[in-house]
Protein backbone atom coordinates (compact mmCIF):
# COMPACT_ATOMS: atom_id res chain seq x y z
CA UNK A 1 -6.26 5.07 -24.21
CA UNK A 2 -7.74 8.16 -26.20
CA UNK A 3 -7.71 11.66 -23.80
CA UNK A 4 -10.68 12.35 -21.61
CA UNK A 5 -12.13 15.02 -24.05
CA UNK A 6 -12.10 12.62 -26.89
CA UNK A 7 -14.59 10.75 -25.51
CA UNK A 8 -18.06 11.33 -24.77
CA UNK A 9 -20.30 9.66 -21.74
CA UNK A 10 -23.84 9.23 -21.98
CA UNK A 11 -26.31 7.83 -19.60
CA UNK A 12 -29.14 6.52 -21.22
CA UNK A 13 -32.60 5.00 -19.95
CA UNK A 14 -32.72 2.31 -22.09
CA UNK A 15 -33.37 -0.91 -20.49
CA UNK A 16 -32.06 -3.15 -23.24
CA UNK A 17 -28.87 -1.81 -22.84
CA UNK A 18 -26.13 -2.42 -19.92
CA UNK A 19 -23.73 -0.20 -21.37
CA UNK A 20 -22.32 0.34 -25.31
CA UNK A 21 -19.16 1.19 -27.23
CA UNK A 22 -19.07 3.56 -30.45
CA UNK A 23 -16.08 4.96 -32.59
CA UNK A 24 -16.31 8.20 -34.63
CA UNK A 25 -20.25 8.32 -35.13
CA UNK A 26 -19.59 11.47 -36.99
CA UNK A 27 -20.33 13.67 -34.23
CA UNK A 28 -17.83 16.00 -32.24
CA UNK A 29 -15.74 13.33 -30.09
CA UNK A 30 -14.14 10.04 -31.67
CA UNK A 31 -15.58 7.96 -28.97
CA UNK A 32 -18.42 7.37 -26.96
CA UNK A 33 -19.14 5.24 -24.03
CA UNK A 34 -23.42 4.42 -23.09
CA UNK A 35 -24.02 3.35 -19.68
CA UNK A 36 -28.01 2.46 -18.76
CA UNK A 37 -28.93 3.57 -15.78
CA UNK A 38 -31.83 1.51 -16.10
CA UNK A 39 -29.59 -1.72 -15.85
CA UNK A 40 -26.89 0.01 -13.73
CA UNK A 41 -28.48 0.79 -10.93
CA UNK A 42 -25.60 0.63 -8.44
CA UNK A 43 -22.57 2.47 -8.81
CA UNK A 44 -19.96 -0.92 -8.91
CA UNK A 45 -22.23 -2.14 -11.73
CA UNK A 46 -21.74 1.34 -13.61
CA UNK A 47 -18.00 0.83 -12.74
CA UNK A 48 -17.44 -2.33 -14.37
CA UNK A 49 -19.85 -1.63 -17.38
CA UNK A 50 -17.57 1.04 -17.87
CA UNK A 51 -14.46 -0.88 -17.33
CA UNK A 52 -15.96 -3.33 -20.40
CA UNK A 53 -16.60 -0.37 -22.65
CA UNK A 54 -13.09 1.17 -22.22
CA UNK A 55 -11.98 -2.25 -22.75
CA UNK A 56 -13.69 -2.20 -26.44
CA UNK A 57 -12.28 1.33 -26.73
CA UNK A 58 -8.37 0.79 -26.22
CA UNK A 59 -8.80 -2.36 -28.08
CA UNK A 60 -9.92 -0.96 -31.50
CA UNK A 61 -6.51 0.92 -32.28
CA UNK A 62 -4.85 -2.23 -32.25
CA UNK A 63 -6.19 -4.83 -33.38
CA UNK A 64 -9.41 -3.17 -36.16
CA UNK A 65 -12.41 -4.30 -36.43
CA UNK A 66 -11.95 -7.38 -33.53
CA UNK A 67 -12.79 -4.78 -30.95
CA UNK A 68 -16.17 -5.34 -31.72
CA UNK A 69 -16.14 -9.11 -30.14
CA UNK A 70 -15.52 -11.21 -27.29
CA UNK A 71 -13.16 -12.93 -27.85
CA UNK A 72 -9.13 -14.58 -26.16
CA UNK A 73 -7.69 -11.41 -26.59
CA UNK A 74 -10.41 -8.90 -25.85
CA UNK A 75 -11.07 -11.14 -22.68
CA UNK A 76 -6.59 -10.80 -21.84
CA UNK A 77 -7.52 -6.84 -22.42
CA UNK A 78 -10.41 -7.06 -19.29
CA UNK A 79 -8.32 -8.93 -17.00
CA UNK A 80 -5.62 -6.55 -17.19
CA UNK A 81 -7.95 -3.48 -17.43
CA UNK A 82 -9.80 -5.34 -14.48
CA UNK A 83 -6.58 -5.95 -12.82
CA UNK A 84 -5.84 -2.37 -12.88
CA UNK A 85 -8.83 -0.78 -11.22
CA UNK A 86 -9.36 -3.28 -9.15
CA UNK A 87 -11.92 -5.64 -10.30
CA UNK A 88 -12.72 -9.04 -10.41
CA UNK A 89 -11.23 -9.77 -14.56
CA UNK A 90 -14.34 -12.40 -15.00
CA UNK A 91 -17.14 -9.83 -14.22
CA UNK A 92 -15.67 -7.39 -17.05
């Protein structure tokens, strides 16, 4: 996992959005994580959203461009992420 002040939080409004994973936008931190607090309106909701996004962030080093989906491995990287802070893996 990158260091806390590579990465940038937002909260956004946005109620299309549960929550959102970028690398290196260009901007002043290499990543950023997008929660909505208009679909995360209780803080274990916000918790796991996060827990999903920083599951697409310390996936990308590793394996490229898959970080972007879904898939066996990303869902092996939620269970143990899950595992970890002490989450149910199938809600990440």
């Amino acid at each position: 996992m990158p260091l806390p002040d590579e990465i940038e939080f937002i909260i956004t409004t946005d109620p299309e959005l549960m929550g959102s994973y970028q690398l290196d936008t260009g901007g002043d931190f290499e990543h950023t994580i997008i929660v909505s607090s208009a679909r995360c309106g209780h803080a274990y909701t916000a918790l796991t959203t996060l827990a999903h996004e920083a599951c697409h962030m310390s996936f990308h080093k590793q394996k490229g461009d898959k970080w972007l989906h879904h898939g066996v491995e990303f869902r092996r990287r939620c269970k143990m992420i899950a595992n970890e802070w002490g989450f149910d893996g199938l809600e990440l």
